[in-house]
C-alpha atoms as a PDB file:
ATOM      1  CA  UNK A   1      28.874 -61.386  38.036  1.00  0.00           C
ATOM      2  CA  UNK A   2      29.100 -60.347  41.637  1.00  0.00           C
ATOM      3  CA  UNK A   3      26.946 -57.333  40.350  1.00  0.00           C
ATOM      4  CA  UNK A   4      24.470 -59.184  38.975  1.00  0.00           C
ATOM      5  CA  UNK A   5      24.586 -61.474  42.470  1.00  0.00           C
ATOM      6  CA  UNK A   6      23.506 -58.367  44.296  1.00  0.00           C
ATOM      7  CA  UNK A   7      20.740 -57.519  42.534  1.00  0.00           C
ATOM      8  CA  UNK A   8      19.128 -60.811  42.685  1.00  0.00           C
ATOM      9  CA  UNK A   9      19.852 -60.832  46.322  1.00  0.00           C
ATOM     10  CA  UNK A  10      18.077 -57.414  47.060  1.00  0.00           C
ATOM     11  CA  UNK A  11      15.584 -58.697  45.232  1.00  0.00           C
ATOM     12  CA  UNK A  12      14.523 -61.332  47.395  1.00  0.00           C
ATOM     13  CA  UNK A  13      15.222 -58.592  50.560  1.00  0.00           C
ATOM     14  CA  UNK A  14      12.105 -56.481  48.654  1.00  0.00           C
ATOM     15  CA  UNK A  15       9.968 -59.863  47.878  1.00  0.00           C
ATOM     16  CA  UNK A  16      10.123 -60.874  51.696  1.00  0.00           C
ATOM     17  CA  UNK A  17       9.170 -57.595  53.177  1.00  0.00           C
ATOM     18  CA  UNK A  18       6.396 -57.073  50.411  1.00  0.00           C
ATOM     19  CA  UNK A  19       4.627 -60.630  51.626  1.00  0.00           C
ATOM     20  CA  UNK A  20       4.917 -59.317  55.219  1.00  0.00           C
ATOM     21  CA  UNK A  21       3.050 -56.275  53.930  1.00  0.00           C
ATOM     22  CA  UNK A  22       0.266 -58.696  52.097  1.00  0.00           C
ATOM     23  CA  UNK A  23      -0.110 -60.524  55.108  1.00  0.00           C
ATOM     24  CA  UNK A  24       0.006 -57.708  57.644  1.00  0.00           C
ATOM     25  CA  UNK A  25      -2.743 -55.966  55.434  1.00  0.00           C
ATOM     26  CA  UNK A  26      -5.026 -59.095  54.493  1.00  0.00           C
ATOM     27  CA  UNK A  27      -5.516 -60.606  57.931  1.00  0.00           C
ATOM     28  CA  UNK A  28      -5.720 -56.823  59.441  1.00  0.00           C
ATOM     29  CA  UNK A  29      -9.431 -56.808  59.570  1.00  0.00           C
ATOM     30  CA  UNK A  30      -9.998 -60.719  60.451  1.00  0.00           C
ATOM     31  CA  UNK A  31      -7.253 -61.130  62.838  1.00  0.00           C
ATOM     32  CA  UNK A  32      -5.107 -58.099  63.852  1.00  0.00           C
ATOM     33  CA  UNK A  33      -7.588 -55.585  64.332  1.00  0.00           C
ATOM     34  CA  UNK A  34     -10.619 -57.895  65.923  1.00  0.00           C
ATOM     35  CA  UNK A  35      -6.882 -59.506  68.214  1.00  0.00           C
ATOM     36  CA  UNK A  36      -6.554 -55.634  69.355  1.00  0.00           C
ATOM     37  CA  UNK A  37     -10.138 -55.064  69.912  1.00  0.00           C
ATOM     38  CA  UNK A  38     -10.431 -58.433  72.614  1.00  0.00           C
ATOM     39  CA  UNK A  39     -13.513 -59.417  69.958  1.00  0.00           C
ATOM     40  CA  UNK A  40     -10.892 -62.363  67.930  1.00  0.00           C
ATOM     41  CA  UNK A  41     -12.899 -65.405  69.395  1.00  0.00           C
ATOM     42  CA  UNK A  42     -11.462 -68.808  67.942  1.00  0.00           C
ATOM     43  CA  UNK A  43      -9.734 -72.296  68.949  1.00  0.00           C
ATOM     44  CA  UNK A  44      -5.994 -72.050  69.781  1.00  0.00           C
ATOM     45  CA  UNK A  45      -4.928 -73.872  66.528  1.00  0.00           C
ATOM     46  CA  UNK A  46      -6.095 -70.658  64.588  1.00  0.00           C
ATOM     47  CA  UNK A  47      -3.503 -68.520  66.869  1.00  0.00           C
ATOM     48  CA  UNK A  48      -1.231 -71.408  66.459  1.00  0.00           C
ATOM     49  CA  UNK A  49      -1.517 -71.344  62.757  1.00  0.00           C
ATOM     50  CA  UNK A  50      -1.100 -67.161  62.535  1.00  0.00           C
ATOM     51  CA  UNK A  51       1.753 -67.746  64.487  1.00  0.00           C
ATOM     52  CA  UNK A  52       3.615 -69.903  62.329  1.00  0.00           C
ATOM     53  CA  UNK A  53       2.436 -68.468  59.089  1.00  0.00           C
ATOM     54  CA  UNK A  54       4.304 -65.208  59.969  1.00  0.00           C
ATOM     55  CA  UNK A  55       6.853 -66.924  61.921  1.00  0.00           C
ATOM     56  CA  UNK A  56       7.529 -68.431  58.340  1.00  0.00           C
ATOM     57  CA  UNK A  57       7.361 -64.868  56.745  1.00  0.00           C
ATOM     58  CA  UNK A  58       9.980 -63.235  58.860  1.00  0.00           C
ATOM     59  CA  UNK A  59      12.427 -66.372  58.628  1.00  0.00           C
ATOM     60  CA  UNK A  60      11.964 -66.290  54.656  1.00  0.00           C
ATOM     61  CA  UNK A  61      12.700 -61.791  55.325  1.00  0.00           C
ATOM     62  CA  UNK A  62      15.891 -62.919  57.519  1.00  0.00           C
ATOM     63  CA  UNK A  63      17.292 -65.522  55.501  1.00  0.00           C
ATOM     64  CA  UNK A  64      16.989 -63.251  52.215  1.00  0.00           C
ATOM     65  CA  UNK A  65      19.247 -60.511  54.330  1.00  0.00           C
ATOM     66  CA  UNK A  66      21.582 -63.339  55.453  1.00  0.00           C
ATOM     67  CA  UNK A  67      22.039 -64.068  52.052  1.00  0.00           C
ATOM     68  CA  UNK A  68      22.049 -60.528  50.629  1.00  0.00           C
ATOM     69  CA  UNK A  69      25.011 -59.895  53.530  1.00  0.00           C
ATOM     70  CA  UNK A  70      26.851 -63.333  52.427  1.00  0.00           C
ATOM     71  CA  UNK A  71      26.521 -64.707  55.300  1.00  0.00           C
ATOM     72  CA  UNK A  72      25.990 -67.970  54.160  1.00  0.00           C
ATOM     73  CA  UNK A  73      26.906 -70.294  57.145  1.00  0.00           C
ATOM     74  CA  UNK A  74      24.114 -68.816  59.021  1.00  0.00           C
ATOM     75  CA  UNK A  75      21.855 -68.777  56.225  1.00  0.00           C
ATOM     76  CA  UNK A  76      22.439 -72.541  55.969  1.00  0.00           C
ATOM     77  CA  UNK A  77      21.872 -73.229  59.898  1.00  0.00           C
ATOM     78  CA  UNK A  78      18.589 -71.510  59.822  1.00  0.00           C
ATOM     79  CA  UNK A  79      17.326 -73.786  57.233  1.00  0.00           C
ATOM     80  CA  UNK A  80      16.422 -77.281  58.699  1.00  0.00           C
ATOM     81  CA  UNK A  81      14.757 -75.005  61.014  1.00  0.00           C
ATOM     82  CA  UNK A  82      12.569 -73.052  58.334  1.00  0.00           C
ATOM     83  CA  UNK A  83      11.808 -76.960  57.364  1.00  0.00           C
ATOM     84  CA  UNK A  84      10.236 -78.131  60.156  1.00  0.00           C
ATOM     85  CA  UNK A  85       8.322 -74.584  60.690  1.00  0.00           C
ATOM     86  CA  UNK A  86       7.080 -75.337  56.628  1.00  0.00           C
ATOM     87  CA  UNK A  87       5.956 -78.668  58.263  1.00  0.00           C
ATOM     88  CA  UNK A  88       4.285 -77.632  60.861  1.00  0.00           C
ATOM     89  CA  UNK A  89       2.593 -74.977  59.032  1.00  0.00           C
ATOM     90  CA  UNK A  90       1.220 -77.522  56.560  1.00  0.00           C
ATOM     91  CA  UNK A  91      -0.393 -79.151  59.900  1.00  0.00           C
ATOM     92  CA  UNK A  92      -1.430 -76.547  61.339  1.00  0.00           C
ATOM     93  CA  UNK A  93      -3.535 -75.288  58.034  1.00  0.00           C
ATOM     94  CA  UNK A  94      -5.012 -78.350  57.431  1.00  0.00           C
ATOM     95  CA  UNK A  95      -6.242 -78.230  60.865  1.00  0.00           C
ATOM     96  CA  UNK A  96      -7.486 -75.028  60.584  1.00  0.00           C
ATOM     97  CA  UNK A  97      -9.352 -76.585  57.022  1.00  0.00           C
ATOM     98  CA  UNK A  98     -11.298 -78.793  59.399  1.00  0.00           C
ATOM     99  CA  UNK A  99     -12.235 -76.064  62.158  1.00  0.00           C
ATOM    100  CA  UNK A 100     -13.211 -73.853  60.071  1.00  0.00           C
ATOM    101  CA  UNK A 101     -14.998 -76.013  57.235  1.00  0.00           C
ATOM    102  CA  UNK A 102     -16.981 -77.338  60.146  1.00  0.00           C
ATOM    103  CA  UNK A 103     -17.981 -74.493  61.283  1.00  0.00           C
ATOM    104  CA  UNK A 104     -19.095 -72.847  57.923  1.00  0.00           C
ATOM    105  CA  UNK A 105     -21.368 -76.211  57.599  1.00  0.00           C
ATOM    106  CA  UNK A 106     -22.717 -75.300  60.787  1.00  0.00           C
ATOM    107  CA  UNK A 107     -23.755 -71.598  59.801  1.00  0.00           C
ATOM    108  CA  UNK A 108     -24.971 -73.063  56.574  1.00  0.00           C
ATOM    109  CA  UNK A 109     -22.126 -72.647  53.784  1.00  0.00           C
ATOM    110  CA  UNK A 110     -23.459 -75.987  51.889  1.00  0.00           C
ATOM    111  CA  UNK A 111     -21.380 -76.980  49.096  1.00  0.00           C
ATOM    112  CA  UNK A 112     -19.112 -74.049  48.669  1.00  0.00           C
ATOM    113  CA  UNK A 113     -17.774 -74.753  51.810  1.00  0.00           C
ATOM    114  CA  UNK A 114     -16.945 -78.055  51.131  1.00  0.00           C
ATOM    115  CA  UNK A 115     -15.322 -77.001  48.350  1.00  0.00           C
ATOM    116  CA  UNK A 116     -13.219 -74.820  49.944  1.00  0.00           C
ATOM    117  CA  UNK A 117     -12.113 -77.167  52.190  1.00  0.00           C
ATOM    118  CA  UNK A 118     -10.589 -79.725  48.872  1.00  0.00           C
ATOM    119  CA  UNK A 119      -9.049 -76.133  47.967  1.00  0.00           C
ATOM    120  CA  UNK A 120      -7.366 -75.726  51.573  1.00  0.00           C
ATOM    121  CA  UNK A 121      -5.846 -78.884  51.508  1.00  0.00           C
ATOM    122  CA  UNK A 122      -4.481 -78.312  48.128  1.00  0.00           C
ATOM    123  CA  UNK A 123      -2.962 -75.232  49.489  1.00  0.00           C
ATOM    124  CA  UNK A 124      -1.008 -76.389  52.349  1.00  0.00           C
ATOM    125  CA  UNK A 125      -0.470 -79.551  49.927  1.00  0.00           C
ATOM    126  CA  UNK A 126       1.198 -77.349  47.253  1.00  0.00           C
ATOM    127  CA  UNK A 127       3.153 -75.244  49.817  1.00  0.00           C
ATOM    128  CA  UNK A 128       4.742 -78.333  51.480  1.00  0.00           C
ATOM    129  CA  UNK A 129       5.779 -79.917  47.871  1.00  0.00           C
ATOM    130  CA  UNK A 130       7.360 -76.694  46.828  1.00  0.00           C
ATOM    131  CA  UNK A 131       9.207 -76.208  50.804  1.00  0.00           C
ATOM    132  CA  UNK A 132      10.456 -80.087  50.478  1.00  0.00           C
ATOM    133  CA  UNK A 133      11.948 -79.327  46.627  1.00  0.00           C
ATOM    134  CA  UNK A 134      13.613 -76.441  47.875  1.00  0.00           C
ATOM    135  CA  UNK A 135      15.286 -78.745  50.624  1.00  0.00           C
ATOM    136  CA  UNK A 136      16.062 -81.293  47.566  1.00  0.00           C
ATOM    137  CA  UNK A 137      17.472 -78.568  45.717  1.00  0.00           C
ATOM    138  CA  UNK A 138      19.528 -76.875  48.471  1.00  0.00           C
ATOM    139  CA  UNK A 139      22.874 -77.067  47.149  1.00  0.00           C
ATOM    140  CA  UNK A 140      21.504 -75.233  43.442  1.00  0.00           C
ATOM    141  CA  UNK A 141      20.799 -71.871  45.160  1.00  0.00           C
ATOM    142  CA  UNK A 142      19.206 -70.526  42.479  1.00  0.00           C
ATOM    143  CA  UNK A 143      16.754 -73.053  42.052  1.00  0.00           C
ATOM    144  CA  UNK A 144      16.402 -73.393  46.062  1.00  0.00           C
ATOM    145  CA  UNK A 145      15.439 -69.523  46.482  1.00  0.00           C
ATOM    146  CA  UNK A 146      12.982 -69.564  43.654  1.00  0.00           C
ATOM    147  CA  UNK A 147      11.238 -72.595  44.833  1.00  0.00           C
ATOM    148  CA  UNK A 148      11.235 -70.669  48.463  1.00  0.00           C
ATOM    149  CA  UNK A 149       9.527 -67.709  46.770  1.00  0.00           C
ATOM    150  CA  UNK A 150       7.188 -69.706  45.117  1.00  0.00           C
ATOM    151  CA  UNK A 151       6.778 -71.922  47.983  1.00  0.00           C
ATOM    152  CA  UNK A 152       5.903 -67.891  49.949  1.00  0.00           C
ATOM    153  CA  UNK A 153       3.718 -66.807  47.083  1.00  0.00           C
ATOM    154  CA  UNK A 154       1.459 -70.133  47.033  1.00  0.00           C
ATOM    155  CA  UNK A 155       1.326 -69.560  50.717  1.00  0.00           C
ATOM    156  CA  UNK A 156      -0.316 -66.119  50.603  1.00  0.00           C
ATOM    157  CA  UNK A 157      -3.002 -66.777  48.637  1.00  0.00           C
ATOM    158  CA  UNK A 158      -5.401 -66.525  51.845  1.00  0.00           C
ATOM    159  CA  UNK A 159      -4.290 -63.095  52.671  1.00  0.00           C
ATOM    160  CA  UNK A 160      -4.963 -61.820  49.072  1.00  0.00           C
ATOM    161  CA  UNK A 161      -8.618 -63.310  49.458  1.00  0.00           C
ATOM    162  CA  UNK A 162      -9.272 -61.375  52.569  1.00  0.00           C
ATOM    163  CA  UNK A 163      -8.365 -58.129  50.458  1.00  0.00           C
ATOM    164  CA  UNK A 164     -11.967 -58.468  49.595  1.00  0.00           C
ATOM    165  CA  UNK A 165     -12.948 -57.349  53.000  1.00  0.00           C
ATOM    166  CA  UNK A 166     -10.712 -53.679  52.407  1.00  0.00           C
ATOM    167  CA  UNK A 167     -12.474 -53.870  48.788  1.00  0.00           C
ATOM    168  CA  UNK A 168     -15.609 -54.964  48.804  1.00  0.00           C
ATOM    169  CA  UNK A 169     -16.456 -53.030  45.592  1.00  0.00           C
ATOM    170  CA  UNK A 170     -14.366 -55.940  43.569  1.00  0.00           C
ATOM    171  CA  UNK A 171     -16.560 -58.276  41.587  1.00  0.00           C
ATOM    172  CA  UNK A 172     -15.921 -62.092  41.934  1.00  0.00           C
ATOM    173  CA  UNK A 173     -13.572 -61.509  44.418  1.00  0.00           C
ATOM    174  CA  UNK A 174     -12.019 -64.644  44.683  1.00  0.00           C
ATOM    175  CA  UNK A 175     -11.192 -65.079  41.074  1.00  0.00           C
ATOM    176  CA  UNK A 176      -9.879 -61.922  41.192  1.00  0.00           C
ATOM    177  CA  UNK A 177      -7.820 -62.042  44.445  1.00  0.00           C
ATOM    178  CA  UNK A 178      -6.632 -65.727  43.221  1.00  0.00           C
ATOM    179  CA  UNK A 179      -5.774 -63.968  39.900  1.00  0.00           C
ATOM    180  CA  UNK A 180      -3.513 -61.293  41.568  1.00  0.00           C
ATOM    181  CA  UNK A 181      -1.965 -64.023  44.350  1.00  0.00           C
ATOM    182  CA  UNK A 182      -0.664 -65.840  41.408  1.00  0.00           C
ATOM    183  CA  UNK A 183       0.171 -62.584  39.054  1.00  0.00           C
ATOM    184  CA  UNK A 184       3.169 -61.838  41.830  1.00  0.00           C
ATOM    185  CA  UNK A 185       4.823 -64.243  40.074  1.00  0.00           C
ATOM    186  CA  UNK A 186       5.126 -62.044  36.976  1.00  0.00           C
ATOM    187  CA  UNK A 187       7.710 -59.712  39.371  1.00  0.00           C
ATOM    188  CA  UNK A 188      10.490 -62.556  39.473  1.00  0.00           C
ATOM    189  CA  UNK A 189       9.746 -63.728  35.736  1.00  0.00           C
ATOM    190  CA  UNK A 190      10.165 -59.911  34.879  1.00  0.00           C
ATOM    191  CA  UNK A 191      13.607 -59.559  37.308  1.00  0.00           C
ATOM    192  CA  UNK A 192      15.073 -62.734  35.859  1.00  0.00           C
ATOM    193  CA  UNK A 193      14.721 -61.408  32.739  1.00  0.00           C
ATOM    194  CA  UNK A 194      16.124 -58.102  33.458  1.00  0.00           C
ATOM    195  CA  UNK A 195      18.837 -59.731  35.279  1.00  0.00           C
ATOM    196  CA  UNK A 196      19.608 -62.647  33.513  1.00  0.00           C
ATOM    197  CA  UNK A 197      17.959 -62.512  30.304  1.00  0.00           C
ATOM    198  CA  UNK A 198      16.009 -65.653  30.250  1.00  0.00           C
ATOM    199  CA  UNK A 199      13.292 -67.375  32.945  1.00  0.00           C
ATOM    200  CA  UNK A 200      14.882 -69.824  35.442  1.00  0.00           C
ATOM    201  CA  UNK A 201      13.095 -73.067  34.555  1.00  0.00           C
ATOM    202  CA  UNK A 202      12.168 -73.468  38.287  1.00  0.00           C
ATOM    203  CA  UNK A 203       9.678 -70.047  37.858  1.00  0.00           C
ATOM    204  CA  UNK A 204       8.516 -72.451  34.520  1.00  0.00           C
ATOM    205  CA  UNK A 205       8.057 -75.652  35.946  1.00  0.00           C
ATOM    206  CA  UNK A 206       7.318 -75.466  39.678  1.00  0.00           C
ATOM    207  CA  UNK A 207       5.551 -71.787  38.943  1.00  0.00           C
ATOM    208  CA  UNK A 208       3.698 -73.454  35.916  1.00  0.00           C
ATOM    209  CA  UNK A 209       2.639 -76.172  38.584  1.00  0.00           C
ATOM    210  CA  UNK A 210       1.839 -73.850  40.988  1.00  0.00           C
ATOM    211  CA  UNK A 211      -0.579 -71.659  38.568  1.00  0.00           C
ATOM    212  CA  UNK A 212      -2.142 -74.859  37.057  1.00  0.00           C
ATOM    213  CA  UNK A 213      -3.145 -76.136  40.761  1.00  0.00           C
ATOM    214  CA  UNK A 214      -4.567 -73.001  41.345  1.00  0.00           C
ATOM    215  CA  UNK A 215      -6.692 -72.286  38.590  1.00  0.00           C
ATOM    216  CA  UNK A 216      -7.584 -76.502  39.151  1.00  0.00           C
ATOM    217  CA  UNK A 217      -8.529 -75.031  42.633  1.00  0.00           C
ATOM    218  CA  UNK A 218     -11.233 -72.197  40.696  1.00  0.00           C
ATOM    219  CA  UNK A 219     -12.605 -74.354  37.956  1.00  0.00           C
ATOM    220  CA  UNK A 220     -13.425 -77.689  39.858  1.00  0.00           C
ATOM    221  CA  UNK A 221     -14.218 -75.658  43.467  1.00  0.00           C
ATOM    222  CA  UNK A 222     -17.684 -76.601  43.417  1.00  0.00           C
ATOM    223  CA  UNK A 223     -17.582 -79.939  41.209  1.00  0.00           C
ATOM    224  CA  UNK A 224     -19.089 -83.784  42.142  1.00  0.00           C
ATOM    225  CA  UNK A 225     -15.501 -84.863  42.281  1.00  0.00           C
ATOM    226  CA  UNK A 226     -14.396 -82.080  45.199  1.00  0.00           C
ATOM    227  CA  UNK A 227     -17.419 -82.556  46.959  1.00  0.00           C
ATOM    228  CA  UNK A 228     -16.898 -86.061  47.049  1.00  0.00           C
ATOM    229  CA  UNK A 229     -13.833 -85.932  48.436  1.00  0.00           C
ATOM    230  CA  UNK A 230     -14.860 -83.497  51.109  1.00  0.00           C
ATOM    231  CA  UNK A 231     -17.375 -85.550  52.347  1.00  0.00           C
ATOM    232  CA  UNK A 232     -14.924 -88.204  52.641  1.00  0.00           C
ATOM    233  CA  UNK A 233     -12.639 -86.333  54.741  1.00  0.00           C
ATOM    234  CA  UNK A 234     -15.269 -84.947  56.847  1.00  0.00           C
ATOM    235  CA  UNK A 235     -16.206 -88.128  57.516  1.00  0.00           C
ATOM    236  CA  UNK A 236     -19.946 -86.713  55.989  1.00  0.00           C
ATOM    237  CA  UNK A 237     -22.346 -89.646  55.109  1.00  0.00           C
ATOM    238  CA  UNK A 238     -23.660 -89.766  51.510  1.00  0.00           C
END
């Protein structure tokens, strides 16, 4: 058993510093690189956001070595504190929706823009649900971490999309990008069954969720109903 412990719990240790890689490598040529260069020109709520997106990353790569190193206690102390940074990452991104939503109008992104927006709410919608189960669930760890991962995976969807940038040779780009966000999952479906022989039901039921939102999110993108409720939010007239 306390083999089988380890495992899982270097498992989550390789997880946390492959997001950081994801993220790191997405946002290199929209934010990191352009942030080196002195050309990164937006609103303090986008630096905000970055900010606690990663800050978020690297407390999801510390906690997984607290746990790995049983330190526990620690782990535990750390966590109302990863809840309100989930919070205020949720607020942050859905003010970012509105910056940059606006801003697309302005440069003439239309509909799919709009559409976007319904999807960016969605996002920092789904990410907050999963965070706030995980706090529900904190006393089943092995429910708690999975919901965490997912919670992580759902949350790095944007990064995957600006992979398009490094390969701009990929057709439909964000079908395919949302495609391999999600497929990530498929690494902690295949380790739980390696490790465990069967799927946790969280990875079935929350991950099902998750997947289902998302491909919502692809299908209905550009539909009356989104763009209805876009308009509403932008405070758009008819």
């Amino acid at each position: 058993m306390n083999s089988e412990t380890r495992v899982r719990s270097r498992f989550f240790v390789y997880m946390a510093y492959g997001f950081l890689a994801v993220a790191l490598t997405g946002f290199s040529t929209t934010f990191f690189l352009p942030l080196a260069l002195g050309s990164f020109d937006a609103p303090a709520v986008v630096h905000v956001h970055g900010l606690l997106l990663f800050g978020w990353l690297l407390l999801f790569l510390v906690q997984a070595h607290l746990i790995a190193a049983r330190r526990v206690v620690y782990h535990r102390q750390l966590g109302w504190a990863g809840a309100g940074l989930a919070a205020a990452v949720v607020i942050s991104g859905i003010a970012i929706g509105f910056f940059a939503t606006r801003r697309d109008l302005a440069a003439g992104g239309g509909d799919f823009a709009r559409g976007q927006f319904v999807n960016i709410l969605i996002e920092m919608l789904t990410f907050g649900a999963l965070v706030a189960a995980a706090v529900v669930f904190r006393h089943d760890r092995e429910t708690h971490k999975r919901l965490l991962l997912l919670a992580t995976i759902s949350v790095l969807a944007p990064a995957w999309l600006r992979f398009r940038h490094l390969l701009p040779w990929v057709p439909n780009p964000f079908v395919v990008f949302s495609i391999v966000a999600d497929a990530v999952l498929l690494l902690a479906v295949a380790q739980d069954l390696r490790v465990r022989g069967r799927v946790h039901p969280a990875y079935i039921w929350a991950g099902g969720a998750m997947v289902a939102v998302h491909v919502t999110e692809l299908l209905a993108s550009g539909s009356a109903l989104w763009l209805r409720i876009a308009r509403l939010l932008l405070g758009e007239s008819g």
